[in-house]
N, C-alpha and C. Protein backbone atom coordinates (compact mmCIF):
# COMPACT_ATOMS: atom_id res chain seq x y z
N UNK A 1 0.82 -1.18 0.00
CA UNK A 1 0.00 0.00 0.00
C UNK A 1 0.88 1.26 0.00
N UNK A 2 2.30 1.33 0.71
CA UNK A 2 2.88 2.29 0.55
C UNK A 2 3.51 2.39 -0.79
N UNK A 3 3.88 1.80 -1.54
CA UNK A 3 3.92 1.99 -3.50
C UNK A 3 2.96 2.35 -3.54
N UNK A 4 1.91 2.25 -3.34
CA UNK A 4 0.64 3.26 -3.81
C UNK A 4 0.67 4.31 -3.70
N UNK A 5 0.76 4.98 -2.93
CA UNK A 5 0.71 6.21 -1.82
C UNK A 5 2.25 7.41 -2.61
N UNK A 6 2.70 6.55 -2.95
CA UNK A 6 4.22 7.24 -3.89
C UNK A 6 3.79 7.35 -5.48
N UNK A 7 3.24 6.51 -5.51
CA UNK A 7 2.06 6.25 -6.83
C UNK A 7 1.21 7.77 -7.20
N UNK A 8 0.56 7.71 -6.26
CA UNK A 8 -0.59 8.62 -6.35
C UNK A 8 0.07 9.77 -5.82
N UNK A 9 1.13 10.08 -4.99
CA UNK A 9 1.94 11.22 -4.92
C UNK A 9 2.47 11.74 -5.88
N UNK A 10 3.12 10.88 -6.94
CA UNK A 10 3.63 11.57 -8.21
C UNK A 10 2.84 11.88 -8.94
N UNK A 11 1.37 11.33 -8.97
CA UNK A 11 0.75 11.59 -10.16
C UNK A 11 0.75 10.70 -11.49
N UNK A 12 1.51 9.35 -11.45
CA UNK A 12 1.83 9.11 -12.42
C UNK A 12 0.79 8.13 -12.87
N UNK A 13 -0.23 7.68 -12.18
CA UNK A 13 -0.93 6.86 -12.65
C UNK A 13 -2.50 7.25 -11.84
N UNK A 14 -3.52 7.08 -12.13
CA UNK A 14 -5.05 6.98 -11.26
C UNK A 14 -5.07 6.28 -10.37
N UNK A 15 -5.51 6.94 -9.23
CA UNK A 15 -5.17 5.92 -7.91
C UNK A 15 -5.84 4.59 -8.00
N UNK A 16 -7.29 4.71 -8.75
CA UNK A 16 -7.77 3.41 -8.60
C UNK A 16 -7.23 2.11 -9.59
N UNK A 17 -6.62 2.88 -10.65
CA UNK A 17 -6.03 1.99 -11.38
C UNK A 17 -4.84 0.98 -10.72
N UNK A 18 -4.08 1.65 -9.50
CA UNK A 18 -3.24 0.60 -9.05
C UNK A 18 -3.66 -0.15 -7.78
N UNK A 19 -5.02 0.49 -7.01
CA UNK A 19 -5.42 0.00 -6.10
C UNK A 19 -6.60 -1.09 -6.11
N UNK A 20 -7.28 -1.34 -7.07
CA UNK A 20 -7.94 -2.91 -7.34
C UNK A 20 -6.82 -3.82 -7.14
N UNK A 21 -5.80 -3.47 -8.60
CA UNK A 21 -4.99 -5.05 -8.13
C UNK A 21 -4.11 -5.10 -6.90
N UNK A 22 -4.19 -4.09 -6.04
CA UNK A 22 -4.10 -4.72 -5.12
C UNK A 22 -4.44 -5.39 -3.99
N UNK A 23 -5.72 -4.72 -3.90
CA UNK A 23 -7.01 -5.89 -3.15
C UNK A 23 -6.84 -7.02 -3.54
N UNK A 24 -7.21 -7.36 -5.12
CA UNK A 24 -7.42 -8.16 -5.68
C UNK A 24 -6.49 -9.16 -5.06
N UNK A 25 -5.59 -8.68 -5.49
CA UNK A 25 -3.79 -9.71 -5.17
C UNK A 25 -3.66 -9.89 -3.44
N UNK A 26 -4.27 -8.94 -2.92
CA UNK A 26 -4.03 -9.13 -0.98
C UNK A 26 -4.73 -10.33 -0.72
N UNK A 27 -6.62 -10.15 -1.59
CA UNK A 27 -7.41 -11.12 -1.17
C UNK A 27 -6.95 -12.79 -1.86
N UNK A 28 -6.58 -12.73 -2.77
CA UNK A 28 -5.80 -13.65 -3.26
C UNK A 28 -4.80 -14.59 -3.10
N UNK A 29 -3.75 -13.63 -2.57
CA UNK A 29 -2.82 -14.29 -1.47
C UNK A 29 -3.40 -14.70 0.26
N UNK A 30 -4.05 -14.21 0.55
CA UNK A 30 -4.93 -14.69 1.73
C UNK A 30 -5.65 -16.28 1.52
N UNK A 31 -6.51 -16.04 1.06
CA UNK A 31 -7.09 -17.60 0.33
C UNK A 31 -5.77 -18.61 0.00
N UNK A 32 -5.09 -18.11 -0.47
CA UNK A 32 -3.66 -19.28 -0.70
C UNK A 32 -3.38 -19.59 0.93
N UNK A 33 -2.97 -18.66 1.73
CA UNK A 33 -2.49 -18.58 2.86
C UNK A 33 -3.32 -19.70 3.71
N UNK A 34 -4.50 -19.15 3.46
CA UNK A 34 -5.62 -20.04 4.53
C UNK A 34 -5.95 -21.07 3.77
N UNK A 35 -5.79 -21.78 2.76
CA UNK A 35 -5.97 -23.13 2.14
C UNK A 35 -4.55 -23.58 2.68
N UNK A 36 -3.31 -23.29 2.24
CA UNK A 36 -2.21 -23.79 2.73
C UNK A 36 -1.78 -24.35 4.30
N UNK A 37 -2.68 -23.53 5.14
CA UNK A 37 -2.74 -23.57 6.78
C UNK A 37 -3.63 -24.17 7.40
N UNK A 38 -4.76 -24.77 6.25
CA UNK A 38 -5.60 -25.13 6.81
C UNK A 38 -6.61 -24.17 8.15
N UNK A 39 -6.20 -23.01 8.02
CA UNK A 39 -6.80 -22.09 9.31
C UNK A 39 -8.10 -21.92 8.43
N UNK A 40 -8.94 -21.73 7.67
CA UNK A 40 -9.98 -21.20 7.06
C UNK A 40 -9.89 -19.83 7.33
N UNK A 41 -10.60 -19.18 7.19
CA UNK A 41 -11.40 -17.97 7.41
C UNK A 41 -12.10 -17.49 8.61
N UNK A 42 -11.37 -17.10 9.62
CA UNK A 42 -11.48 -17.09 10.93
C UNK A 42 -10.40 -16.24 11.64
N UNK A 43 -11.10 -15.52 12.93
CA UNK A 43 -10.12 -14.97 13.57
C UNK A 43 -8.96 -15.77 13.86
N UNK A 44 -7.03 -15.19 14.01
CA UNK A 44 -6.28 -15.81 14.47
C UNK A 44 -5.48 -15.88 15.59
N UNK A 45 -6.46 -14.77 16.68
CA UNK A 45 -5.98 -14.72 18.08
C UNK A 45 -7.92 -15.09 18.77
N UNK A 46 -7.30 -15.64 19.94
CA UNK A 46 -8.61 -15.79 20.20
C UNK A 46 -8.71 -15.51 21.73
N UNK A 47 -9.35 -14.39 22.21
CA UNK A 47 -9.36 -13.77 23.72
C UNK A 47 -10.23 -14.21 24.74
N UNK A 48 -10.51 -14.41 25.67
CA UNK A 48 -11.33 -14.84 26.82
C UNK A 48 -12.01 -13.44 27.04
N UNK A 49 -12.90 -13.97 26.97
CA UNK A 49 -14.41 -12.99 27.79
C UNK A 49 -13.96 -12.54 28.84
N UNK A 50 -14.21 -11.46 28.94
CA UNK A 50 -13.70 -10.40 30.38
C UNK A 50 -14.59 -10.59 31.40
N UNK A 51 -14.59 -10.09 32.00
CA UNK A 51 -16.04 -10.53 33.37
C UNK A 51 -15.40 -9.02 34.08
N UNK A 52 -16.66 -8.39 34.50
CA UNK A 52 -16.23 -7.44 34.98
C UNK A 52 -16.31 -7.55 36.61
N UNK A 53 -15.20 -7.42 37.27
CA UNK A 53 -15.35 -7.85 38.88
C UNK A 53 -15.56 -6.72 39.85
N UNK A 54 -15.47 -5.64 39.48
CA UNK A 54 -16.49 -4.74 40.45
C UNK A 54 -16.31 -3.43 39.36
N UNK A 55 -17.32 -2.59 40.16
CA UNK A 55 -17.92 -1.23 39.19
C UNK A 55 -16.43 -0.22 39.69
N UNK A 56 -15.40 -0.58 40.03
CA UNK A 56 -14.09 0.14 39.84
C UNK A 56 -13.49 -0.14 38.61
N UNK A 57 -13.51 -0.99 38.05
CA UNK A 57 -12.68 -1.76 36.12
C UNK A 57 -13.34 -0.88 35.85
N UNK A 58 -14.55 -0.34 35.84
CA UNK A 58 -15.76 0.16 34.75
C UNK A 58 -15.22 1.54 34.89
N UNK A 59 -14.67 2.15 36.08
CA UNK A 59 -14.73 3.49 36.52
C UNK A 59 -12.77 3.92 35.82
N UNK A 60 -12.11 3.00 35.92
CA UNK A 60 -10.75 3.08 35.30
C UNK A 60 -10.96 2.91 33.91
N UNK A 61 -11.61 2.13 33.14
CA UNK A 61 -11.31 1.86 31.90
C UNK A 61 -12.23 3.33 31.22
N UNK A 62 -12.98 4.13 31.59
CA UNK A 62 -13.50 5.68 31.39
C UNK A 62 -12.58 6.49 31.84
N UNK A 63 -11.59 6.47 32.81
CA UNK A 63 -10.94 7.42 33.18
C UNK A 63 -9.44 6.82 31.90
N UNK A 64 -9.17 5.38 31.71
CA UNK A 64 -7.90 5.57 30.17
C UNK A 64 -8.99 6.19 29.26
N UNK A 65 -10.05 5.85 28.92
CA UNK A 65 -10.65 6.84 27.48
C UNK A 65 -10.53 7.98 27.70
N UNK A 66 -10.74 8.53 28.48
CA UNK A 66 -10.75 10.17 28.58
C UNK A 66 -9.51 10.30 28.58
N UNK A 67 -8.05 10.09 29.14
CA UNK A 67 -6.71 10.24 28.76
C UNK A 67 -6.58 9.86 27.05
N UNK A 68 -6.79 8.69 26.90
CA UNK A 68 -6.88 8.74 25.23
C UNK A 68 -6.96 9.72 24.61
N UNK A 69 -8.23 10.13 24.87
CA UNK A 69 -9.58 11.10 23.79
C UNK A 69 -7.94 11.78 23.74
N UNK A 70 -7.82 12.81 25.06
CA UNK A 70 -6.90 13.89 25.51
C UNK A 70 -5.37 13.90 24.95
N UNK A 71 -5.33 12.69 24.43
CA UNK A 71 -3.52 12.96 23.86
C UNK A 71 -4.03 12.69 22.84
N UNK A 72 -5.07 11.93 21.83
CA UNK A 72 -5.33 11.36 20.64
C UNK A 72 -5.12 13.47 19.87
């Protein structure tokens, strides 16, 4: 994607003209990937359900968003 981006910076070609084949070719090589791995089409990390153990998690994880929001 970054050849693209140098692509469409120079001007030298229509952005969409170089950006199909590369979907095309990402989704393409994916399907190879996941036939080859046998993984199918499926997430490839897989997380445990959180459980929330008292209304303090709830009261910290609003006080990191609001630091977020604030440096974002």
């Amino acid at each position: 994607m970054f050849a693209l981006e140098i692509l469409h910076y120079q001007h030298i070609v229509e952005y969409y003209e170089a950006l199909m084949p590369a979907i095309v070719s990402s989704c393409a090589s994916y399907v190879v990937f996941a036939a080859i791995t046998h993984l199918g089409i499926a997430p490839i990390w897989h997380f445990p359900q959180y459980h929330l153990e008292n209304i303090h998690d709830f009261a910290i994880a609003i006080m990191f968003g609001i630091i977020g929001a604030g440096a974002g």
